[in-house]
PDB file of N, CA and C in Angstrom:
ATOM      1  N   UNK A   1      -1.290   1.188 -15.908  1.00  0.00           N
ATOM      2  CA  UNK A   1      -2.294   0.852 -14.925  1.00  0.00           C
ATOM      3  C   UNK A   1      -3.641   1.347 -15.431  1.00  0.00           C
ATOM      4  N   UNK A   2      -4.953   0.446 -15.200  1.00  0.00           N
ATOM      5  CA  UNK A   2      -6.158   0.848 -15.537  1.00  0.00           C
ATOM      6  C   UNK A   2      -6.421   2.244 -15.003  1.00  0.00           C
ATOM      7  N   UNK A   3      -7.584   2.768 -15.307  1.00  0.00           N
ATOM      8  CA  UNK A   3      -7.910   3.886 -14.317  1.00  0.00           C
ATOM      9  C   UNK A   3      -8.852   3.835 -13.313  1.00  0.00           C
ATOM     10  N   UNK A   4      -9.442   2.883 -13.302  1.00  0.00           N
ATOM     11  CA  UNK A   4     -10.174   2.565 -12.078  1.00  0.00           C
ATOM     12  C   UNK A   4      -8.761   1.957 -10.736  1.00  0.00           C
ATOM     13  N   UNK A   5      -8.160   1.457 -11.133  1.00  0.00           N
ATOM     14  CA  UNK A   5      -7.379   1.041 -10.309  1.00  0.00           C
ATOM     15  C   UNK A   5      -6.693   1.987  -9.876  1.00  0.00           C
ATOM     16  N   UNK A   6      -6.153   2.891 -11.073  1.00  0.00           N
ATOM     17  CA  UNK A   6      -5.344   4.307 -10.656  1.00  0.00           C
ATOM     18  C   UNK A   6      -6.202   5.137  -9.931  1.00  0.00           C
ATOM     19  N   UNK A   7      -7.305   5.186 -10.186  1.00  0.00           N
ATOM     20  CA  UNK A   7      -8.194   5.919  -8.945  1.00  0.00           C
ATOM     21  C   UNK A   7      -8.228   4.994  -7.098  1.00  0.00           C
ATOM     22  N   UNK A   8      -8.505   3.852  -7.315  1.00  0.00           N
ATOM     23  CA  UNK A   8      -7.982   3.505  -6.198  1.00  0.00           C
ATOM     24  C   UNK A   8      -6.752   3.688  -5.622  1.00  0.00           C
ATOM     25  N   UNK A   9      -6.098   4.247  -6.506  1.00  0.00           N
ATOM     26  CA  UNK A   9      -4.347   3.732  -5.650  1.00  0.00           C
ATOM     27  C   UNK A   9      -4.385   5.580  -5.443  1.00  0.00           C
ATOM     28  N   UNK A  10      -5.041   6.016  -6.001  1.00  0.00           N
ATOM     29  CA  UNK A  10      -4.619   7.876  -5.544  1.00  0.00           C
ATOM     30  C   UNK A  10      -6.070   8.061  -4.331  1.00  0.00           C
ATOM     31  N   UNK A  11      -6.508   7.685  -4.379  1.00  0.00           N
ATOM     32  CA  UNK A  11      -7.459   7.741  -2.832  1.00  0.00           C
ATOM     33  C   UNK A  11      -6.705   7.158  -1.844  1.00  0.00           C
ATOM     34  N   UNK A  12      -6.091   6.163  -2.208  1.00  0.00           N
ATOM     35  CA  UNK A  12      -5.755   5.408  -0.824  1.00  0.00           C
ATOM     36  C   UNK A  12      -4.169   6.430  -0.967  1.00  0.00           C
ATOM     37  N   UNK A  13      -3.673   7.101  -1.345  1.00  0.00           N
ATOM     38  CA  UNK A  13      -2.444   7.958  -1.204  1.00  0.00           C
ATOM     39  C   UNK A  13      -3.109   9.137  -0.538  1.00  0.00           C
ATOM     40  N   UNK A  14      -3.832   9.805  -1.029  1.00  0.00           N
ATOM     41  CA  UNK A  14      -4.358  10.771  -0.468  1.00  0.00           C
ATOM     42  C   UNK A  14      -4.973  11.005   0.923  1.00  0.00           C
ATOM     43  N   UNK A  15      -5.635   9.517   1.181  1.00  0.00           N
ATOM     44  CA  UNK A  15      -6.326   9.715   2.677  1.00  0.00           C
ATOM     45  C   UNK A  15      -5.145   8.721   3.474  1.00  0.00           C
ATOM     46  N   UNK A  16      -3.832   8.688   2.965  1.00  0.00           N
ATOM     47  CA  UNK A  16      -3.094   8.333   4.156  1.00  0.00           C
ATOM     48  C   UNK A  16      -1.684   9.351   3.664  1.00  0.00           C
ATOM     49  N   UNK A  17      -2.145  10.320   3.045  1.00  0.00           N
ATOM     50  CA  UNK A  17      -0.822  11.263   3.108  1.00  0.00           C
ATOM     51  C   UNK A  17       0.550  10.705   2.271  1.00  0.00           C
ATOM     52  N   UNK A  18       0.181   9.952   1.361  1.00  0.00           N
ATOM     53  CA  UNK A  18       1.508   8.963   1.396  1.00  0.00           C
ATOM     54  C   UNK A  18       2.395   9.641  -0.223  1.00  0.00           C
ATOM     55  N   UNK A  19       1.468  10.409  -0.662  1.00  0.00           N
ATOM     56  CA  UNK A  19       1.944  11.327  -1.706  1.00  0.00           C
ATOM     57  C   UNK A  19       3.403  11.094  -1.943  1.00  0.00           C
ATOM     58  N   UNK A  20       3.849  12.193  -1.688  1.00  0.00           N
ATOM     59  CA  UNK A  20       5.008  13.095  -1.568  1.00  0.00           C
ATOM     60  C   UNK A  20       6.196  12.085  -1.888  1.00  0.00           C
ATOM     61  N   UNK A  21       6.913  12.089  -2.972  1.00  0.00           N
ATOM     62  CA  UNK A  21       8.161  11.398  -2.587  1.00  0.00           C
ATOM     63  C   UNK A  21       8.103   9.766  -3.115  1.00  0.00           C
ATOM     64  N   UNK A  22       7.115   9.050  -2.924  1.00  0.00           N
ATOM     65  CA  UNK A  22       7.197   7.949  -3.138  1.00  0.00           C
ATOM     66  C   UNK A  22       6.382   7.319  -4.826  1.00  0.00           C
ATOM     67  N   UNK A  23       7.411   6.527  -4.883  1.00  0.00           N
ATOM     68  CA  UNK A  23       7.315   5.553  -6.718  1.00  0.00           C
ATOM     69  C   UNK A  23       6.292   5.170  -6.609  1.00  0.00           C
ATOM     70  N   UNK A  24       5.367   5.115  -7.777  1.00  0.00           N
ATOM     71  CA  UNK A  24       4.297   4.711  -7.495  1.00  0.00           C
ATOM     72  C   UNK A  24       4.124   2.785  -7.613  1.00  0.00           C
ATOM     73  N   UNK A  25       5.364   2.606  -7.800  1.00  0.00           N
ATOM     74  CA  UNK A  25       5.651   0.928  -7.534  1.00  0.00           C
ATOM     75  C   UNK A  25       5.747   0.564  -5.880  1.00  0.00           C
ATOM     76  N   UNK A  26       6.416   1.282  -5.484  1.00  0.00           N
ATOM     77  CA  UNK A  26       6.203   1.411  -3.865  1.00  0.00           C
ATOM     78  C   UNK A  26       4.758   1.429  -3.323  1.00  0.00           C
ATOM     79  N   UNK A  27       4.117   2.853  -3.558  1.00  0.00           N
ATOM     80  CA  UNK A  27       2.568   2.834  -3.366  1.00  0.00           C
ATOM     81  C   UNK A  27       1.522   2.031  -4.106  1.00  0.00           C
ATOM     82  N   UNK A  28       2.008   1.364  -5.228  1.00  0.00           N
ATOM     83  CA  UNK A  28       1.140   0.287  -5.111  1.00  0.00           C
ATOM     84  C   UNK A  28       1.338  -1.139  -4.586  1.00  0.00           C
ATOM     85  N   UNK A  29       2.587  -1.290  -4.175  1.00  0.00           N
ATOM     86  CA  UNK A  29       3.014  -2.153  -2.827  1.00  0.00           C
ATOM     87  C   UNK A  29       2.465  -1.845  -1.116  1.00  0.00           C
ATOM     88  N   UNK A  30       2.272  -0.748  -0.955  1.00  0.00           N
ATOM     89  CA  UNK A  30       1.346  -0.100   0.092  1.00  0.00           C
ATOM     90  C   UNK A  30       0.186  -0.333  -0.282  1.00  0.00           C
ATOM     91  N   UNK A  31      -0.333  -0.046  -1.451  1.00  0.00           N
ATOM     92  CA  UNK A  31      -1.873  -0.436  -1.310  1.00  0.00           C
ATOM     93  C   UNK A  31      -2.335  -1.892  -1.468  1.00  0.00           C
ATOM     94  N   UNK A  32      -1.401  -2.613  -1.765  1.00  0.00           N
ATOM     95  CA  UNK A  32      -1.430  -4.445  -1.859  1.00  0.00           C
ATOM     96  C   UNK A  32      -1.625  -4.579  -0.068  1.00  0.00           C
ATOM     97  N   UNK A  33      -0.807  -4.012   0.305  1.00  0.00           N
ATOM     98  CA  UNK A  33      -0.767  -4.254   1.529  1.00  0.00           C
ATOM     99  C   UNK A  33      -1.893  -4.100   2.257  1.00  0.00           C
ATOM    100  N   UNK A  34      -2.306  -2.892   2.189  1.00  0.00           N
ATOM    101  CA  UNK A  34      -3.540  -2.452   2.752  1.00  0.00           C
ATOM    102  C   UNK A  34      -4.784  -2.876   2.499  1.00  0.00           C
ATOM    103  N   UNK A  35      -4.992  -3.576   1.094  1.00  0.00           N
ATOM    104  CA  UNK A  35      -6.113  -4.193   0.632  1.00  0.00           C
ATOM    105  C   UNK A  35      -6.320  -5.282   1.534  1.00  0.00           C
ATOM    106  N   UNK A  36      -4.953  -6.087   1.767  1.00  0.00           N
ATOM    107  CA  UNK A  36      -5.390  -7.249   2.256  1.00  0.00           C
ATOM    108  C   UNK A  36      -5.667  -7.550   3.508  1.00  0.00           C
ATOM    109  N   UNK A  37      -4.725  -6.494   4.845  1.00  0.00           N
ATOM    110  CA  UNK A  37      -4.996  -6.466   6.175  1.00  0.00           C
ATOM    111  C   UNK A  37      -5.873  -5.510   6.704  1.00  0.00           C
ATOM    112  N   UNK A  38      -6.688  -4.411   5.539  1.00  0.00           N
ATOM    113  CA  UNK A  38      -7.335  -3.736   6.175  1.00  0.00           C
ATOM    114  C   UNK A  38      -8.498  -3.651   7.005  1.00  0.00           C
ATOM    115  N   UNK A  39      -8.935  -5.428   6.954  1.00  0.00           N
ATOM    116  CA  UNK A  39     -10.287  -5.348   8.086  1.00  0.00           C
ATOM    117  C   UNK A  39      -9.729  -5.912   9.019  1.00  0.00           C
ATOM    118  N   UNK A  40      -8.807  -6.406   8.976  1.00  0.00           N
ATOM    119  CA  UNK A  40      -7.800  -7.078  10.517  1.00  0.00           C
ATOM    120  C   UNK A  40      -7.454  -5.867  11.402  1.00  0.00           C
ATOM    121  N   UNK A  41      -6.933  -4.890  11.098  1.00  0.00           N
ATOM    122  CA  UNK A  41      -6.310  -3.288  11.378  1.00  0.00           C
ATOM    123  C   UNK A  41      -7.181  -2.236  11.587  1.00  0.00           C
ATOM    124  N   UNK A  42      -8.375  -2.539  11.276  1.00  0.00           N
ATOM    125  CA  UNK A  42      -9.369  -1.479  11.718  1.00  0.00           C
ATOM    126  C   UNK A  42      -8.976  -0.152  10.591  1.00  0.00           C
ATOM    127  N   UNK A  43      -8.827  -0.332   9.615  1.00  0.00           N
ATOM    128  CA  UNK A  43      -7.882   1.154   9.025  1.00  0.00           C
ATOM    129  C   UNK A  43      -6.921   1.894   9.709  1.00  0.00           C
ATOM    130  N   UNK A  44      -5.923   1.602  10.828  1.00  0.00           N
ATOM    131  CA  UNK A  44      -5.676   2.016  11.401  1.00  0.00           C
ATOM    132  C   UNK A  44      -3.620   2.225  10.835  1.00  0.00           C
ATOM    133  N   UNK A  45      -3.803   1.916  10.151  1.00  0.00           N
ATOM    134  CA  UNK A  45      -2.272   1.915   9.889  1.00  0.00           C
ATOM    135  C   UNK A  45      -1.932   3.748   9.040  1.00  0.00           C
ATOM    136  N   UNK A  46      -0.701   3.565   9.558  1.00  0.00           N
ATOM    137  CA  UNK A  46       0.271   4.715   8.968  1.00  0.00           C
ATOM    138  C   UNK A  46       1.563   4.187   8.359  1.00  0.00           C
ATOM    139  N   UNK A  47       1.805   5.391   7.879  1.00  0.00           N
ATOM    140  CA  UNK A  47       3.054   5.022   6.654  1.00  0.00           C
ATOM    141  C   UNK A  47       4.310   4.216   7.263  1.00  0.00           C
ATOM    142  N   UNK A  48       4.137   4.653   8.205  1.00  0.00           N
ATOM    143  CA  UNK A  48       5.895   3.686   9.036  1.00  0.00           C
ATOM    144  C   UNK A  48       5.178   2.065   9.048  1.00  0.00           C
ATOM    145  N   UNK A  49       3.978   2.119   9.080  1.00  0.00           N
ATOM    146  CA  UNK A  49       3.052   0.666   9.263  1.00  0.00           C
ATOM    147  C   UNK A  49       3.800   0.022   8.352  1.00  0.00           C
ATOM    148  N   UNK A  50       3.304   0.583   7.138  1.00  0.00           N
ATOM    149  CA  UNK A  50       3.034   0.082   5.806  1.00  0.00           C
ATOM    150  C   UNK A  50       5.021  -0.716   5.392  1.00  0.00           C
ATOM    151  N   UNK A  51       5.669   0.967   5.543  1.00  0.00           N
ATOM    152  CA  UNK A  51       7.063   0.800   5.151  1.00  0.00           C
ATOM    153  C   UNK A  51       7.730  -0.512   6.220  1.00  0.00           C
ATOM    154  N   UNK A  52       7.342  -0.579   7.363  1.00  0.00           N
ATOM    155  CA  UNK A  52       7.749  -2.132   8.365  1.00  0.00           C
ATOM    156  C   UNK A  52       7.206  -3.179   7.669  1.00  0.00           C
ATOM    157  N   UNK A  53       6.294  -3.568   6.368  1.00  0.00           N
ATOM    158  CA  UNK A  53       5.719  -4.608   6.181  1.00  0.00           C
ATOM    159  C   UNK A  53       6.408  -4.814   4.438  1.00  0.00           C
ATOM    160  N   UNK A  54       7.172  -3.948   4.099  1.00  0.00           N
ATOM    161  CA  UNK A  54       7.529  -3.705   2.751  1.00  0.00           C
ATOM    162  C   UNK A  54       8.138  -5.227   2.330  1.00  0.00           C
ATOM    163  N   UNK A  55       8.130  -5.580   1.307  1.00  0.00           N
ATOM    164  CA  UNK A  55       8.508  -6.927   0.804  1.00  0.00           C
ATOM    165  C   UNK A  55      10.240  -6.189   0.338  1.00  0.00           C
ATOM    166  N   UNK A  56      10.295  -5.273   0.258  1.00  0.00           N
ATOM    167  CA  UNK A  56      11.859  -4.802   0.338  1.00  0.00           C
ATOM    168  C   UNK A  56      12.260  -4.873  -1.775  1.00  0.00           C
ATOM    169  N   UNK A  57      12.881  -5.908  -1.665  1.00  0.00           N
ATOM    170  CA  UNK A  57      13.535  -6.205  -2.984  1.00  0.00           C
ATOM    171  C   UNK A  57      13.234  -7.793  -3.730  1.00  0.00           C
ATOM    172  N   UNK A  58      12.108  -7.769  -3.218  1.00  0.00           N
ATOM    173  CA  UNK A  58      11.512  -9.391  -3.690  1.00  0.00           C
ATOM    174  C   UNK A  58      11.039  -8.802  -4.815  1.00  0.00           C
ATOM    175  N   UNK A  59      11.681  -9.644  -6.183  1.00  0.00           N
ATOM    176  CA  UNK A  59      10.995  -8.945  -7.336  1.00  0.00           C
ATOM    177  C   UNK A  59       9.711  -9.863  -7.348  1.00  0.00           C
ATOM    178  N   UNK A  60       8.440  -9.074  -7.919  1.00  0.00           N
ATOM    179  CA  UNK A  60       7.310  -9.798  -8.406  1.00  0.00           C
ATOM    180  C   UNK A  60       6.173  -9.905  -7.249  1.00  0.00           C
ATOM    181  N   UNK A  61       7.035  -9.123  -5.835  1.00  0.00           N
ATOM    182  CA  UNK A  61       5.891  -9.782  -4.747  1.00  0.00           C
ATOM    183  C   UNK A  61       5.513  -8.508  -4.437  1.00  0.00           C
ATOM    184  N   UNK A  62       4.212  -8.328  -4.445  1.00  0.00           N
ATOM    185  CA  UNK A  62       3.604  -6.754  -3.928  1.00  0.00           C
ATOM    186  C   UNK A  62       3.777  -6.880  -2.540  1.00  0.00           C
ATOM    187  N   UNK A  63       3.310  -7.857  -1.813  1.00  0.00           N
ATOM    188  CA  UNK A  63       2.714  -7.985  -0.573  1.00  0.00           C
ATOM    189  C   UNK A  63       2.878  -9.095  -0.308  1.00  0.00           C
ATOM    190  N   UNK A  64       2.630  -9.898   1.150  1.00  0.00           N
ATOM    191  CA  UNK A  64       2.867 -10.860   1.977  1.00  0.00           C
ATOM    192  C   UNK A  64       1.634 -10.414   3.132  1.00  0.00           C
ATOM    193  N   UNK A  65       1.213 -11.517   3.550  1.00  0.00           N
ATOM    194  CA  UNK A  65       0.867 -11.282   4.575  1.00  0.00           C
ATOM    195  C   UNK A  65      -0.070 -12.618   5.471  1.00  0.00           C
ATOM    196  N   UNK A  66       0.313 -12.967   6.839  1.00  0.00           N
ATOM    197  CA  UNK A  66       0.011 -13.592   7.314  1.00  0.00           C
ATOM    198  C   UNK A  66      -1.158 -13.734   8.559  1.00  0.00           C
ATOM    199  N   UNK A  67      -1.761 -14.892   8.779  1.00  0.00           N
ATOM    200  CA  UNK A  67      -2.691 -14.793  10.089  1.00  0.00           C
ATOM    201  C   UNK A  67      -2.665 -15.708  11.021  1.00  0.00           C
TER     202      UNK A  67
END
């Protein structure tokens, strides 16, 4: 991963706590996520948010998301 990008993906871990524990293939599936609904959501999401929206075991798909 670049490092500008790796700096995005450790800010957005850090100001939602999401550290601890999780692959960073996961958290950058959280931050796909978050990039894309975050002006719909007000920033308002938390980790159970994120993990309810998980694409699960779809290889190749970061994120989904609909309007």
């Amino acid at each position: 991963m670049d490092k500008i990008t790796q700096s995005y993906l450790t800010n957005f871990a850090n100001n939602l706590g999401l550290r601890a524990g999780i692959s960073e293939n996961l958290l950058f599936e959280y931050f796909a996520t978050y990039t894309m609904i975050s002006k719909y959501v007000n920033n308002n999401l938390l980790k159970d948010d994120l993990e309810a929206m998980s694409t699960g075991n779809a290889k190749g798909v970061d994120s989904i998301s609909f309007r």
